[in-house]
PDB file of N, CA and C in Angstrom:
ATOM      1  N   UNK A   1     119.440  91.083  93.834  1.00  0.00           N
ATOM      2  CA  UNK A   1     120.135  92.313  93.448  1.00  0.00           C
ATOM      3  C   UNK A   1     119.410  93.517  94.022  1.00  0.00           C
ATOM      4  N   UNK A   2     120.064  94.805  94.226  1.00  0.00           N
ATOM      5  CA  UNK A   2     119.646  96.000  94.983  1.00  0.00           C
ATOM      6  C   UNK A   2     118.999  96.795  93.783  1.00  0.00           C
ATOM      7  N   UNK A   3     118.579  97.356  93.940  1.00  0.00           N
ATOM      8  CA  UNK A   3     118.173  98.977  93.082  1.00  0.00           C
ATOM      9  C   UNK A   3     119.398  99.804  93.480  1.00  0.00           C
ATOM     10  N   UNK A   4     120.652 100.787  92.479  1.00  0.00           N
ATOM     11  CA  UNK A   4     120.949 101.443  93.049  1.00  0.00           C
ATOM     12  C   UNK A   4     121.057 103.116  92.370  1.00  0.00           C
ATOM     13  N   UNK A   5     120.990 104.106  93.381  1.00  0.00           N
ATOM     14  CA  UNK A   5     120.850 105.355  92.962  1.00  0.00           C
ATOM     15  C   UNK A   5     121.919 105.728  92.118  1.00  0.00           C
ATOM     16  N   UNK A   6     121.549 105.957  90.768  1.00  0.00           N
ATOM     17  CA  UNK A   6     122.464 106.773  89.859  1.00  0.00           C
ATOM     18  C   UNK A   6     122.052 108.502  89.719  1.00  0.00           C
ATOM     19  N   UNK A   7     122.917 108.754  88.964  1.00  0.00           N
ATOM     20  CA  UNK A   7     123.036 110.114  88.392  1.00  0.00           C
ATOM     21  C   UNK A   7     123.220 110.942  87.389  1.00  0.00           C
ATOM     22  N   UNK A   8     123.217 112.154  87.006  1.00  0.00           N
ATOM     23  CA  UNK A   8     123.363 112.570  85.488  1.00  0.00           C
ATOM     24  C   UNK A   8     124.969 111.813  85.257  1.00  0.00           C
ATOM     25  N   UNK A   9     125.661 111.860  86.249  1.00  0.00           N
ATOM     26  CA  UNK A   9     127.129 112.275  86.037  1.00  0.00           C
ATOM     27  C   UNK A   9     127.352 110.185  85.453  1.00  0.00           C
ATOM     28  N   UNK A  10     127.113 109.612  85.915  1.00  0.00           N
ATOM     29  CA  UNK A  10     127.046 108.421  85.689  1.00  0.00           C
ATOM     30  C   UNK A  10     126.359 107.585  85.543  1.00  0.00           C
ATOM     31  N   UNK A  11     125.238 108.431  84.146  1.00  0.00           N
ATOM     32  CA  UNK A  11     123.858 107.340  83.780  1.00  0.00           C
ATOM     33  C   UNK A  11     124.370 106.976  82.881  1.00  0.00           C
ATOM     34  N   UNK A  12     124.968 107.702  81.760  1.00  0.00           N
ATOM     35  CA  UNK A  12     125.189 106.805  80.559  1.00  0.00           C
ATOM     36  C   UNK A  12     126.012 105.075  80.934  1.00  0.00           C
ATOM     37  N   UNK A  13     127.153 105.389  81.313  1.00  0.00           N
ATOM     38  CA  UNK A  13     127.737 104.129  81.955  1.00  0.00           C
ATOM     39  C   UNK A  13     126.931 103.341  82.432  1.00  0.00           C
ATOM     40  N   UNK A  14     125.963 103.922  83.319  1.00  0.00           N
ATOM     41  CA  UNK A  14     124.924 102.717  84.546  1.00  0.00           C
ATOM     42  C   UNK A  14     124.022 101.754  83.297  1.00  0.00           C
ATOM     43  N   UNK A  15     123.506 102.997  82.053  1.00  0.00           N
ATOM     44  CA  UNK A  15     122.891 102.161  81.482  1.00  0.00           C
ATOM     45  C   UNK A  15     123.316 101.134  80.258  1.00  0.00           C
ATOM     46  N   UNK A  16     124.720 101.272  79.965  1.00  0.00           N
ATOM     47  CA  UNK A  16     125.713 100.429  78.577  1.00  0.00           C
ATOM     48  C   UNK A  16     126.177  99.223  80.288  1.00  0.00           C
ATOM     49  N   UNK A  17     125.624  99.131  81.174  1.00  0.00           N
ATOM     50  CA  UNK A  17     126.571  98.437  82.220  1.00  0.00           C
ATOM     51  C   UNK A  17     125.934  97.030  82.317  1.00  0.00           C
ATOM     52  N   UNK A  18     125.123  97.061  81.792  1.00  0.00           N
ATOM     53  CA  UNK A  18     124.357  95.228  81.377  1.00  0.00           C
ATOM     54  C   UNK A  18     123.518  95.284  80.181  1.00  0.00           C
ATOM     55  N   UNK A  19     123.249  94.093  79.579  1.00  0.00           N
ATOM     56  CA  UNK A  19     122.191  93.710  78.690  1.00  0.00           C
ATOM     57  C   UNK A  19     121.392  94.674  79.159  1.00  0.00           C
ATOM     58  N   UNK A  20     120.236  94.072  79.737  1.00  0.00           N
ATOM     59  CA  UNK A  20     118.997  94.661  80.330  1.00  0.00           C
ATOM     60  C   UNK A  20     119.063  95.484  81.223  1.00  0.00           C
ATOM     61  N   UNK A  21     118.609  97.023  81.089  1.00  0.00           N
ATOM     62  CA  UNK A  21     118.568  97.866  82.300  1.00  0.00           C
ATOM     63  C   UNK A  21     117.455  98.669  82.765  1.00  0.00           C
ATOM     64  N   UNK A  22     116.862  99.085  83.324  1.00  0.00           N
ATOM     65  CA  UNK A  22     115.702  99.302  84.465  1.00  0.00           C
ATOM     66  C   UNK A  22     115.759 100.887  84.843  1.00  0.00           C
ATOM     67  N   UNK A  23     115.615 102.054  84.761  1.00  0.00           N
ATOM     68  CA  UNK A  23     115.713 102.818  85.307  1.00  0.00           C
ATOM     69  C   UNK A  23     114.551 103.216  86.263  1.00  0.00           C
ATOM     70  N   UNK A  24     114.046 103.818  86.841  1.00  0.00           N
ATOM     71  CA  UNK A  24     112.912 104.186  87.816  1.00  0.00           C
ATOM     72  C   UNK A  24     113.208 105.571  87.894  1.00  0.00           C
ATOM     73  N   UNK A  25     112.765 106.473  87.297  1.00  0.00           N
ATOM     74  CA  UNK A  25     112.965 107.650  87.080  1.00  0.00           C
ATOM     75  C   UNK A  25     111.637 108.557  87.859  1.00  0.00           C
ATOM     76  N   UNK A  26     111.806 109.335  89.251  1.00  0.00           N
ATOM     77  CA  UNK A  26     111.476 109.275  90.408  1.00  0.00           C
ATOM     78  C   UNK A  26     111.787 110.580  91.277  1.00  0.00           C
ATOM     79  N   UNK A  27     110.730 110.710  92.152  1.00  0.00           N
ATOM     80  CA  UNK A  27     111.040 112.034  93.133  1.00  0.00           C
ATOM     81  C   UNK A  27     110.387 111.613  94.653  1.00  0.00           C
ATOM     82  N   UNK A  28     111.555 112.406  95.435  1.00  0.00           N
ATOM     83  CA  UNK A  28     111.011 111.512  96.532  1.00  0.00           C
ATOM     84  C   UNK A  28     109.829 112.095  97.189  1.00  0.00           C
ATOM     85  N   UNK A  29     108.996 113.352  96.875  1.00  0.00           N
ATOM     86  CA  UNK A  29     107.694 113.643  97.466  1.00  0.00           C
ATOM     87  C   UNK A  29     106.395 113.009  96.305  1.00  0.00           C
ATOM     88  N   UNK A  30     106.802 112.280  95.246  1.00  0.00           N
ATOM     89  CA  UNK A  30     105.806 111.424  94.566  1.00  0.00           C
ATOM     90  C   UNK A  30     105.160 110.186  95.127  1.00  0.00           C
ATOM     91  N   UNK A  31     103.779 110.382  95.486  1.00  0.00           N
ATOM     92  CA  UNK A  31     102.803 109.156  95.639  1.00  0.00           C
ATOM     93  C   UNK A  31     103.321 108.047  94.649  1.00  0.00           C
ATOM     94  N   UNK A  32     102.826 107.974  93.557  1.00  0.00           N
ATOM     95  CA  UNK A  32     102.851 106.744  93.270  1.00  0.00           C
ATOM     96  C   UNK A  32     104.218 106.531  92.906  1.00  0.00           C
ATOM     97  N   UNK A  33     105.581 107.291  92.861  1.00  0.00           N
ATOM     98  CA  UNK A  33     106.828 106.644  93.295  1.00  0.00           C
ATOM     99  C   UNK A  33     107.295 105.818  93.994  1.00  0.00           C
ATOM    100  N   UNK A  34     106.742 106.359  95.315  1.00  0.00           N
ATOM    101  CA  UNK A  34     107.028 105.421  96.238  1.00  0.00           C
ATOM    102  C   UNK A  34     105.886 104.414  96.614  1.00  0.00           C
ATOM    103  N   UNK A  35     104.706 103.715  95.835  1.00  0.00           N
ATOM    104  CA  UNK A  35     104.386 102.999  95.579  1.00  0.00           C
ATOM    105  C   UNK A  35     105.312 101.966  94.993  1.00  0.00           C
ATOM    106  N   UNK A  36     105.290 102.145  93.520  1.00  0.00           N
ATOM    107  CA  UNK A  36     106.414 101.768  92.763  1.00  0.00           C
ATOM    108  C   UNK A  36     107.366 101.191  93.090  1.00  0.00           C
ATOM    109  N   UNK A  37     108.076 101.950  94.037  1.00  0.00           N
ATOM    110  CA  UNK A  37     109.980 101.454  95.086  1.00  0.00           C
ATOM    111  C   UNK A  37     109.093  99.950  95.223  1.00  0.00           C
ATOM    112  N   UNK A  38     108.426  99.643  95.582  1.00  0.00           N
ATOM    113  CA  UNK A  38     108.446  98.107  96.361  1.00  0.00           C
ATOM    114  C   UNK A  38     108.700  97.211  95.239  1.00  0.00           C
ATOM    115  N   UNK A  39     107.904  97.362  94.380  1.00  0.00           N
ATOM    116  CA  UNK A  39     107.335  96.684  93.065  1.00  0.00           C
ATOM    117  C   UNK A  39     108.988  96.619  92.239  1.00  0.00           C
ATOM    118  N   UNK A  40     110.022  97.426  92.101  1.00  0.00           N
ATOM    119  CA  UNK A  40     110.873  97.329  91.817  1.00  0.00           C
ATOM    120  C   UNK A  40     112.290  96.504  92.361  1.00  0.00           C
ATOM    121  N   UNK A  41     111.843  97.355  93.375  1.00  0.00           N
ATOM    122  CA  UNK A  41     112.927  96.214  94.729  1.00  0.00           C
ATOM    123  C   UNK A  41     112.584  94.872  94.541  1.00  0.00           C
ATOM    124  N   UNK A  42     111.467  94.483  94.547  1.00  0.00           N
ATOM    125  CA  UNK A  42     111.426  92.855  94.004  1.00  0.00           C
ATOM    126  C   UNK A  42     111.270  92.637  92.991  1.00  0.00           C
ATOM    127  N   UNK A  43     111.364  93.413  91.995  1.00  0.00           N
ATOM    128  CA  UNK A  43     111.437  92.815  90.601  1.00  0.00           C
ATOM    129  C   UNK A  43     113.604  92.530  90.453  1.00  0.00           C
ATOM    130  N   UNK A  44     114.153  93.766  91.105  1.00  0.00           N
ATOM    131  CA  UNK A  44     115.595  92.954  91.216  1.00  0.00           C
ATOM    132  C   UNK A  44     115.909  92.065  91.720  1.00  0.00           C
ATOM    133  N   UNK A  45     115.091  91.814  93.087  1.00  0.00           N
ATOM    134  CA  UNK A  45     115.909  90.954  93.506  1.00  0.00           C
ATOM    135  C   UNK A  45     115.595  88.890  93.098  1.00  0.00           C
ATOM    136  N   UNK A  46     114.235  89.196  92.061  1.00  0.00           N
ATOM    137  CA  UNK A  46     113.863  88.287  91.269  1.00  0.00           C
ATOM    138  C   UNK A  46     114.444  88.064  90.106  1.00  0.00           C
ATOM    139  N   UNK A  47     115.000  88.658  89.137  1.00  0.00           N
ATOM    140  CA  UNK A  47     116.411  89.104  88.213  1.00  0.00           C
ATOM    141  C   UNK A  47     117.398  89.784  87.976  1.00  0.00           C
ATOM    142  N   UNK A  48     118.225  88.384  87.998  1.00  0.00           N
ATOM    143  CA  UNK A  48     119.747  88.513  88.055  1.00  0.00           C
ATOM    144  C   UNK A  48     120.301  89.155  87.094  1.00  0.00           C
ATOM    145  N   UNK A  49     119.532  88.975  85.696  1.00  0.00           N
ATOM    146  CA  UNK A  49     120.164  89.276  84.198  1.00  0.00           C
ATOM    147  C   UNK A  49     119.461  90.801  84.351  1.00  0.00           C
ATOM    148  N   UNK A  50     119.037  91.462  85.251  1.00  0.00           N
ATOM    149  CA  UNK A  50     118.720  92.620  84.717  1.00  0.00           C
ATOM    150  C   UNK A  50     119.357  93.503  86.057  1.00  0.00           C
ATOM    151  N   UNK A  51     119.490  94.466  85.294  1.00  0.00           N
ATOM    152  CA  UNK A  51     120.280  95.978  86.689  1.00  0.00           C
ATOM    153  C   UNK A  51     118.948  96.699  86.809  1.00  0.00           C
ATOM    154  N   UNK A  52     118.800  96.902  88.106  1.00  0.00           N
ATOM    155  CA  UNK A  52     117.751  98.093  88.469  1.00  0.00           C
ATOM    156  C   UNK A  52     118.452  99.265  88.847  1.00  0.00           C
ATOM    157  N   UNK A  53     117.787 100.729  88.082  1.00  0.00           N
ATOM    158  CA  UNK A  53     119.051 102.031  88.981  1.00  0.00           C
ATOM    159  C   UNK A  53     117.614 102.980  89.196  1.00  0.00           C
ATOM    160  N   UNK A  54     117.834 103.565  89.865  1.00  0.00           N
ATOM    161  CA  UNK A  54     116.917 104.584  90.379  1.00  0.00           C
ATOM    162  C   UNK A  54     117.252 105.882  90.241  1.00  0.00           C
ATOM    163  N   UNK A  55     116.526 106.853  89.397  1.00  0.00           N
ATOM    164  CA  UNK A  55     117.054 108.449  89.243  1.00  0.00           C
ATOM    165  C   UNK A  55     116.137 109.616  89.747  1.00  0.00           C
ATOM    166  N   UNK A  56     116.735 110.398  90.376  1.00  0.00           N
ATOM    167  CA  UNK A  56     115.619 111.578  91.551  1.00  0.00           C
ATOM    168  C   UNK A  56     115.414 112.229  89.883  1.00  0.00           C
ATOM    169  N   UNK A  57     114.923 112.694  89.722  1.00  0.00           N
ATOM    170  CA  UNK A  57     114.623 113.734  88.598  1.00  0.00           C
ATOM    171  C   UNK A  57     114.446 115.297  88.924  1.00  0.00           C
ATOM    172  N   UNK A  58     114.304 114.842  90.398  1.00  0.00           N
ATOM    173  CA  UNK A  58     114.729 117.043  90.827  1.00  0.00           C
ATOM    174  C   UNK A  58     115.761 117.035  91.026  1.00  0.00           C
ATOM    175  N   UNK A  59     116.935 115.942  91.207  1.00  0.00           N
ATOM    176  CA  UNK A  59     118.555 116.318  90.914  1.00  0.00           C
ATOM    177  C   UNK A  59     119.367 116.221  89.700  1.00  0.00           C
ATOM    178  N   UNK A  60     118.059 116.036  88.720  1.00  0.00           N
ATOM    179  CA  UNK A  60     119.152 115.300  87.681  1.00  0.00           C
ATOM    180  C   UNK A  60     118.704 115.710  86.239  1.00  0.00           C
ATOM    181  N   UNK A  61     118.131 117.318  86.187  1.00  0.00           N
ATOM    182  CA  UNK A  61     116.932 117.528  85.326  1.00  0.00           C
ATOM    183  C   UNK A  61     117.437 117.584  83.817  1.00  0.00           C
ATOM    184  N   UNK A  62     118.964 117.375  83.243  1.00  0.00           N
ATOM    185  CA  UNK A  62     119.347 117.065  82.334  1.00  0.00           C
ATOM    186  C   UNK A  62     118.861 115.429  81.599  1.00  0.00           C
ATOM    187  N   UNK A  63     119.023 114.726  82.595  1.00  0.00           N
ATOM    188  CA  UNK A  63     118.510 113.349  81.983  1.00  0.00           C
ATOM    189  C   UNK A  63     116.816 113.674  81.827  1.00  0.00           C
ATOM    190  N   UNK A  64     115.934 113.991  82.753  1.00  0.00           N
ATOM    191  CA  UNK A  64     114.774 113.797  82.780  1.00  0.00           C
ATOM    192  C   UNK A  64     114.663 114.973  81.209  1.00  0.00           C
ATOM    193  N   UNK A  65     115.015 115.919  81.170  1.00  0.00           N
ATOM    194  CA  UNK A  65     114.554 116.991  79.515  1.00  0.00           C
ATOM    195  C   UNK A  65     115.495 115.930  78.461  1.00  0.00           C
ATOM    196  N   UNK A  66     116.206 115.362  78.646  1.00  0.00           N
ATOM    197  CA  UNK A  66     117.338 114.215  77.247  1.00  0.00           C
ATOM    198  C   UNK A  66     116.003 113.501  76.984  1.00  0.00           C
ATOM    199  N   UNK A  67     115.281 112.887  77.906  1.00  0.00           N
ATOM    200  CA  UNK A  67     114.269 111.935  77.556  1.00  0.00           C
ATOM    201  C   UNK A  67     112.896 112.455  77.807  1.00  0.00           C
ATOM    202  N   UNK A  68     112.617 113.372  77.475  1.00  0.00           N
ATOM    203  CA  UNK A  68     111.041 114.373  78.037  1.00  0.00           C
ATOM    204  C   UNK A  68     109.823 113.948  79.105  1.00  0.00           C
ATOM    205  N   UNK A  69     110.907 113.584  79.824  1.00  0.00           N
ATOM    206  CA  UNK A  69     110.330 113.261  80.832  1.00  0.00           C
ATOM    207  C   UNK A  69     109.121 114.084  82.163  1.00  0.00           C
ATOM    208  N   UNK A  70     108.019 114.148  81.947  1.00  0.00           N
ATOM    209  CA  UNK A  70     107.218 115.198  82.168  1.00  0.00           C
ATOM    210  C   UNK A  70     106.282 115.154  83.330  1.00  0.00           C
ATOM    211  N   UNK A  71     106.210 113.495  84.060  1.00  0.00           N
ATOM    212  CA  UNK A  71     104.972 113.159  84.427  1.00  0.00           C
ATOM    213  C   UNK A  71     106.446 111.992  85.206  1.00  0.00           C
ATOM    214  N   UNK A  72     106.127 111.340  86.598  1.00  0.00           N
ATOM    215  CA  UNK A  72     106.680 110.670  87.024  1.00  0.00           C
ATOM    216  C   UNK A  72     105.696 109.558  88.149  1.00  0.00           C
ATOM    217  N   UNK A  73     106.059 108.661  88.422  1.00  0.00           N
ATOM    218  CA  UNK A  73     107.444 107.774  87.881  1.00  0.00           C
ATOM    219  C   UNK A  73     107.408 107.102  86.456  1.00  0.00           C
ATOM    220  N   UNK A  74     108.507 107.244  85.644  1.00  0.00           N
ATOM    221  CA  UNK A  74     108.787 106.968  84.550  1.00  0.00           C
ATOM    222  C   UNK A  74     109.750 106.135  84.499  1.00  0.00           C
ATOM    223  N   UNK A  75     109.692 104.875  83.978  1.00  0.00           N
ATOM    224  CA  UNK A  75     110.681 103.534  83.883  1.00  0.00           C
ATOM    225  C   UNK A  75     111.245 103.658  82.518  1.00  0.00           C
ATOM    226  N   UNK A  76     112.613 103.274  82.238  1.00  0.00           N
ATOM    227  CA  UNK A  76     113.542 103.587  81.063  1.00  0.00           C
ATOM    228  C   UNK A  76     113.874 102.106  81.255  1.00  0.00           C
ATOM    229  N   UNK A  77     113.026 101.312  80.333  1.00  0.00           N
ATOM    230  CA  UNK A  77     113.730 100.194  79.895  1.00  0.00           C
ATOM    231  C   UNK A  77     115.303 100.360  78.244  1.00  0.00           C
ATOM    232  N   UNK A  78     116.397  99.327  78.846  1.00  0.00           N
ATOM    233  CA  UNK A  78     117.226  99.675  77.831  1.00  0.00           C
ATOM    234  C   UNK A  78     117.943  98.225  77.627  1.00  0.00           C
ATOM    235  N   UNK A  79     117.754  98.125  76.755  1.00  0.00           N
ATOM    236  CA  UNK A  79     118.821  96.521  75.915  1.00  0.00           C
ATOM    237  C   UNK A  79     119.844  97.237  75.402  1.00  0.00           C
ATOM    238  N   UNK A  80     121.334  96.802  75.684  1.00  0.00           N
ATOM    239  CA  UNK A  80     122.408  97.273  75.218  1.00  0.00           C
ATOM    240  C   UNK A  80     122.394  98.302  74.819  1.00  0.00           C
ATOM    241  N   UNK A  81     122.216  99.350  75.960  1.00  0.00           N
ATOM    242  CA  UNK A  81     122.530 100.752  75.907  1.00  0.00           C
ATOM    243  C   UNK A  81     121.179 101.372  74.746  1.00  0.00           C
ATOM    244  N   UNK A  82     120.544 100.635  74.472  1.00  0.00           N
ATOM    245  CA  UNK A  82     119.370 101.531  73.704  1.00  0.00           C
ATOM    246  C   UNK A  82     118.464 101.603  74.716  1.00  0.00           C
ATOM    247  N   UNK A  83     117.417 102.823  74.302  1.00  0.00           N
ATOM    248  CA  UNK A  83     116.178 102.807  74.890  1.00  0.00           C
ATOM    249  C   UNK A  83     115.359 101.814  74.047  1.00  0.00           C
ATOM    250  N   UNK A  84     114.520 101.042  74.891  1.00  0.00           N
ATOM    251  CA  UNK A  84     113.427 100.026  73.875  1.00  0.00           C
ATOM    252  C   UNK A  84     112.011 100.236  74.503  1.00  0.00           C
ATOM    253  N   UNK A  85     111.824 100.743  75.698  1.00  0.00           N
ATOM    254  CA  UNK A  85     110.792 101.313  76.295  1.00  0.00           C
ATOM    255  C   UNK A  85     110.193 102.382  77.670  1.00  0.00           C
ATOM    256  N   UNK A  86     109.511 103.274  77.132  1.00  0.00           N
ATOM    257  CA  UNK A  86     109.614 104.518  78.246  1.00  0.00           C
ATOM    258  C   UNK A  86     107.922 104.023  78.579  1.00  0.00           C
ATOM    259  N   UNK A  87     107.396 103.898  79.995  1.00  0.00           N
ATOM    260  CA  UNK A  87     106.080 103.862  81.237  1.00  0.00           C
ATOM    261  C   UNK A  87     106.095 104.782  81.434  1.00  0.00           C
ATOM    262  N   UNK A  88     105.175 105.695  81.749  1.00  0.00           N
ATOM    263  CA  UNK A  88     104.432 106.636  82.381  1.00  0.00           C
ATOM    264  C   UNK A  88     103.493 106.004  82.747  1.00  0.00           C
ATOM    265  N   UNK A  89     104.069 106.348  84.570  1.00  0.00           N
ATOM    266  CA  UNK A  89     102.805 106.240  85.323  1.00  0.00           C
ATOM    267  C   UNK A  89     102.890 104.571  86.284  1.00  0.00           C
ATOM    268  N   UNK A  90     102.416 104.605  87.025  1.00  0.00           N
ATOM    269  CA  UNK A  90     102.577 103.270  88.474  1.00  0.00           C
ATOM    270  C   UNK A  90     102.170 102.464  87.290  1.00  0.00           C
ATOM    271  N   UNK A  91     103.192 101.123  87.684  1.00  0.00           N
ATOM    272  CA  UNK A  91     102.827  99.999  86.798  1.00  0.00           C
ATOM    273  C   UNK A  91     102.615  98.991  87.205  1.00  0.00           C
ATOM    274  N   UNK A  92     101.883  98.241  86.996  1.00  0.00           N
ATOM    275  CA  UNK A  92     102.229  96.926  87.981  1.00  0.00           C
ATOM    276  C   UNK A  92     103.374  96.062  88.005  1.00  0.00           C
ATOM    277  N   UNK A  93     104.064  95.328  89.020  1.00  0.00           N
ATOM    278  CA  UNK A  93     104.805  93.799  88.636  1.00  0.00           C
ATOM    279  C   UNK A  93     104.491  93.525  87.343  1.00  0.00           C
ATOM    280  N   UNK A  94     103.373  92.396  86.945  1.00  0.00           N
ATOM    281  CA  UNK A  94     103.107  91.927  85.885  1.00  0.00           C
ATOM    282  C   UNK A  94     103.450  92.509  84.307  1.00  0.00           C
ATOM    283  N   UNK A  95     103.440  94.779  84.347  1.00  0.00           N
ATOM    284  CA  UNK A  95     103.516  94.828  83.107  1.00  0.00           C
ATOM    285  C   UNK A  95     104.807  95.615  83.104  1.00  0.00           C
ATOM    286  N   UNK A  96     106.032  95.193  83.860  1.00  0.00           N
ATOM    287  CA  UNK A  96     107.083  95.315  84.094  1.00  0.00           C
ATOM    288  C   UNK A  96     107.725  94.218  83.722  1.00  0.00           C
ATOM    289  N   UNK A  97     107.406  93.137  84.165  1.00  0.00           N
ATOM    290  CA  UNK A  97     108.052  91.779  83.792  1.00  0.00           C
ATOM    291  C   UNK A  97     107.533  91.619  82.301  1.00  0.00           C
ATOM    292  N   UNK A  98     106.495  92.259  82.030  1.00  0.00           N
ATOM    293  CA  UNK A  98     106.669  91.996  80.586  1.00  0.00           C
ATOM    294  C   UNK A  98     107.440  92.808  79.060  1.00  0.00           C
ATOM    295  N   UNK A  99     107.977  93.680  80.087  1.00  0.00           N
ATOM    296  CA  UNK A  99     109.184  94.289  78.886  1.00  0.00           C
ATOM    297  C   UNK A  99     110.307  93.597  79.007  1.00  0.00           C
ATOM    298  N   UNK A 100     110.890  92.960  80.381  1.00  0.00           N
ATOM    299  CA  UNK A 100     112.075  92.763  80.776  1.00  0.00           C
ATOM    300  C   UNK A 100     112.345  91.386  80.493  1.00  0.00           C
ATOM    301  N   UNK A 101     111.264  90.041  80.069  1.00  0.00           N
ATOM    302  CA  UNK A 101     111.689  89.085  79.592  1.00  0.00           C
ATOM    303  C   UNK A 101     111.727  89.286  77.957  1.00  0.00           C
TER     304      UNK A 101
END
């Protein structure tokens, strides 16, 4: 599965759009963002049961203040449309896969 870029206009939907959802909440002149991108890209394309979406947060600064989002990259784990866990800060594989099983 891909990572794909969402938006204010169609996050709520992106995230009620599976069980398990992934956000990567992100700017594209951030270091350890684009660290991160890799670590994510293969965490989708290693699970099927989960959606990965990716959000710029200098286009989208309604979602990033909804969730006080202050410090990036910030991952929005969500089980059926709830939030169940907010990262701050580069994470590894390992403590990614451990919210998502």
């Amino acid at each position: 599965m891909s990572v794909t870029e969402i938006e204010s206009s169609n996050f709520e939907a992106s995230v009620k759009s599976a069980v398990k959802v992934v956000v990567d909440c992100y700017a594209p002149w951030c270091g350890p963002c684009r660290m991160l991108a890799p670590v994510i890209e293969e965490l989708a394309d290693e699970n099927e049961n989960v959606k990965f979406f990716k959000l710029n947060v200098d286009n989208n600064e309604e979602v990033a203040r909804k969730f006080g989002i202050m410090s990036i990259p910030t991952i929005l784990y969500f089980e059926n449309g709830a939030l169940k866990e907010q990262m701050v800060g580069f994470r590894s594989k390992e403590d990614l896969e451990e919210i998502i099983k």
